[in-house]
C-alpha atoms as a PDB file:
ATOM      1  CA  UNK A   1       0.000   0.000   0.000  1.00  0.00           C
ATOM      2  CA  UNK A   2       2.793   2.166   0.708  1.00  0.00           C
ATOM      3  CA  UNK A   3       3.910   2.737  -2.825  1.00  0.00           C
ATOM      4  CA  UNK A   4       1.041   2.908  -4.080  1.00  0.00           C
ATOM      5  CA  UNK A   5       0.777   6.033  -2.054  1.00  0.00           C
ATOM      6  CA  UNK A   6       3.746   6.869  -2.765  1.00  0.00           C
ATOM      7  CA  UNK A   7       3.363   6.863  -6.511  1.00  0.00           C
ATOM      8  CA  UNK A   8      -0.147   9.016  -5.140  1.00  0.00           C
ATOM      9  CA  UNK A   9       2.323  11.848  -3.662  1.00  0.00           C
ATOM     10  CA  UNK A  10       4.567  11.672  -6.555  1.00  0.00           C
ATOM     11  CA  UNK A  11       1.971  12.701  -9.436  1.00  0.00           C
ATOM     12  CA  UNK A  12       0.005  14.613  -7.130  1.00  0.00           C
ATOM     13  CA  UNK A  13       3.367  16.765  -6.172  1.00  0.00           C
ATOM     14  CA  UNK A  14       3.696  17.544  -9.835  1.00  0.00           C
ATOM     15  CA  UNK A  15       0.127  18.482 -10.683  1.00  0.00           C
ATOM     16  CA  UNK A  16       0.263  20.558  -7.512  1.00  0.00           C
ATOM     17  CA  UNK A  17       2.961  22.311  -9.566  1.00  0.00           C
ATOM     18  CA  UNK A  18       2.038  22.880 -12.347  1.00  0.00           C
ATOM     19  CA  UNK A  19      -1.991  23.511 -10.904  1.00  0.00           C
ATOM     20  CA  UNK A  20      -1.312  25.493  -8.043  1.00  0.00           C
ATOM     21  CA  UNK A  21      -4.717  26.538  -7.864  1.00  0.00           C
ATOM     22  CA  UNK A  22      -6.452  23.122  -7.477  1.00  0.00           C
ATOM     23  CA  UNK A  23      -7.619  22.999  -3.479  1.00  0.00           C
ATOM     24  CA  UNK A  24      -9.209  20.100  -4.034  1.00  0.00           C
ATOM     25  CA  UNK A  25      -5.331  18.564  -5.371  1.00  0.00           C
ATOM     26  CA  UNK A  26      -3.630  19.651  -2.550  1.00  0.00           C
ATOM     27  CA  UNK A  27      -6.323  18.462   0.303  1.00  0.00           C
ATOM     28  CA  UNK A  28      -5.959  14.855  -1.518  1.00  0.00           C
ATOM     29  CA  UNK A  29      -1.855  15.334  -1.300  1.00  0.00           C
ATOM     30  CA  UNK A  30      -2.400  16.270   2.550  1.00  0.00           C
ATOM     31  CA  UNK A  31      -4.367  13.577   2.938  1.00  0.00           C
ATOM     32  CA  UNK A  32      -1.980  10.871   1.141  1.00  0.00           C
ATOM     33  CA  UNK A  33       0.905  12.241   3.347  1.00  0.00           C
ATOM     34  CA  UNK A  34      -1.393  11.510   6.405  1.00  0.00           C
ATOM     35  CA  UNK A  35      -1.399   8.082   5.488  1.00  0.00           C
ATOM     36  CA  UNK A  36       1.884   7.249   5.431  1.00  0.00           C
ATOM     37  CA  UNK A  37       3.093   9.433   8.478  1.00  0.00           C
ATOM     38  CA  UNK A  38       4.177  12.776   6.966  1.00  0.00           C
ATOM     39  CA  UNK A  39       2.365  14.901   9.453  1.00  0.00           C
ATOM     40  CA  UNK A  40       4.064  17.671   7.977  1.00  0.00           C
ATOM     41  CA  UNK A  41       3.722  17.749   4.593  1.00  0.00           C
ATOM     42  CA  UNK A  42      -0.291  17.183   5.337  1.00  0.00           C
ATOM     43  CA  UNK A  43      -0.650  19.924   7.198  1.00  0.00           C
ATOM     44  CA  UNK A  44       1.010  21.972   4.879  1.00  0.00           C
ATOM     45  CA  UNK A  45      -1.064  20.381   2.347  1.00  0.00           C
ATOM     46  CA  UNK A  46      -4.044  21.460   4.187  1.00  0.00           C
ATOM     47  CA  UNK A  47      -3.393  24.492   4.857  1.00  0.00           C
ATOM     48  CA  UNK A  48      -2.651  25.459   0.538  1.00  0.00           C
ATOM     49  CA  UNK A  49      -6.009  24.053   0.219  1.00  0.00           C
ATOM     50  CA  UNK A  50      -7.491  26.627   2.924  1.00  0.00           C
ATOM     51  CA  UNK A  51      -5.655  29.230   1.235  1.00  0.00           C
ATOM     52  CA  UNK A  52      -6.855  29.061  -2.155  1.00  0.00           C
ATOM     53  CA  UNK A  53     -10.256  27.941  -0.857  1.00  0.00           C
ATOM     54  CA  UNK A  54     -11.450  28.882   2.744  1.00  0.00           C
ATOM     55  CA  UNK A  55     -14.195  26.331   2.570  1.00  0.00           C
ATOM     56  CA  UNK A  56     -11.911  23.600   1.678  1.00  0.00           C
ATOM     57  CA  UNK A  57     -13.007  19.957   3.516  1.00  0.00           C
ATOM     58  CA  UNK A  58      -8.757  20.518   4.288  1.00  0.00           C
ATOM     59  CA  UNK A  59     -10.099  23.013   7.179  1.00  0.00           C
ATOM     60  CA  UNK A  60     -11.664  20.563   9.274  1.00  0.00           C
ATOM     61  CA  UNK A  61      -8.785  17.996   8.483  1.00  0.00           C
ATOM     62  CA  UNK A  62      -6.123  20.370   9.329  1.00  0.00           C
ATOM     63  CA  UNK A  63      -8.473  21.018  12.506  1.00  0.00           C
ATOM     64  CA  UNK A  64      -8.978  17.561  13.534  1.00  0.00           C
ATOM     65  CA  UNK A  65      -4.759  16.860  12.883  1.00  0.00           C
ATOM     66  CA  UNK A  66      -4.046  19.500  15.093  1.00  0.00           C
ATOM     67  CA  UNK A  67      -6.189  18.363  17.700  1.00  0.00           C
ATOM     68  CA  UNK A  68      -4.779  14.954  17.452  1.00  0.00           C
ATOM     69  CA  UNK A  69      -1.388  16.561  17.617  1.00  0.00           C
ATOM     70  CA  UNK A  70      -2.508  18.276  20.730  1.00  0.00           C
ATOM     71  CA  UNK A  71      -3.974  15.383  22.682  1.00  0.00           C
ATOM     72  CA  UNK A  72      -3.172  14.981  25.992  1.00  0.00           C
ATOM     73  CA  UNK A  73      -4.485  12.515  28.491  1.00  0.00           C
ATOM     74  CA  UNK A  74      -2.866  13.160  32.043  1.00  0.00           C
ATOM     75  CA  UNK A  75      -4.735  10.463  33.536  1.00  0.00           C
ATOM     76  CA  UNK A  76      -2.250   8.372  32.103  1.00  0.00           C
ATOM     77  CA  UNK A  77       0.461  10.481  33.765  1.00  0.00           C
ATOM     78  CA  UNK A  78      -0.841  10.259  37.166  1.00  0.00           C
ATOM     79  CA  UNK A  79      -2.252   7.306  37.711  1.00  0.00           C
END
């Protein structure tokens, strides 16, 4: 599965280039790089797609990958 996504990233890196204006392109990128662990590169992704489009679905992915990013469960701290 993994290069298959990575072939994803690949094409979808150069159509990004050449179509820098395609939101819905760059929330699918963000969303391939999720997969395989770039956490980075999505929400970078994401946040080109909010850019060009502010009602991009990458604004409530980019919301709910920061959140995850932010979790915190002290209860498992101090038991």
């Amino acid at each position: 599965m993994s290069d298959n996504l990575d072939e994803i990233i690949l094409e979808l890196e150069r159509y990004t280039q050449e179509n820098s204006n395609d939101d819905t392109a760059f929330f699918r990128l963000g969303n391939a790089y999720r997969k395989v662990g770039n956490i980075p590169q999505a929400i970078r992704c994401y946040l080109s797609a909010v850019e060009i489009n502010p009602k991009s679905p990458a604004k409530e992915a980019h919301s709910m990958l920061i959140d995850i990013l932010e979790f915190r469960n002290t209860d498992l701290y101090n038991p």
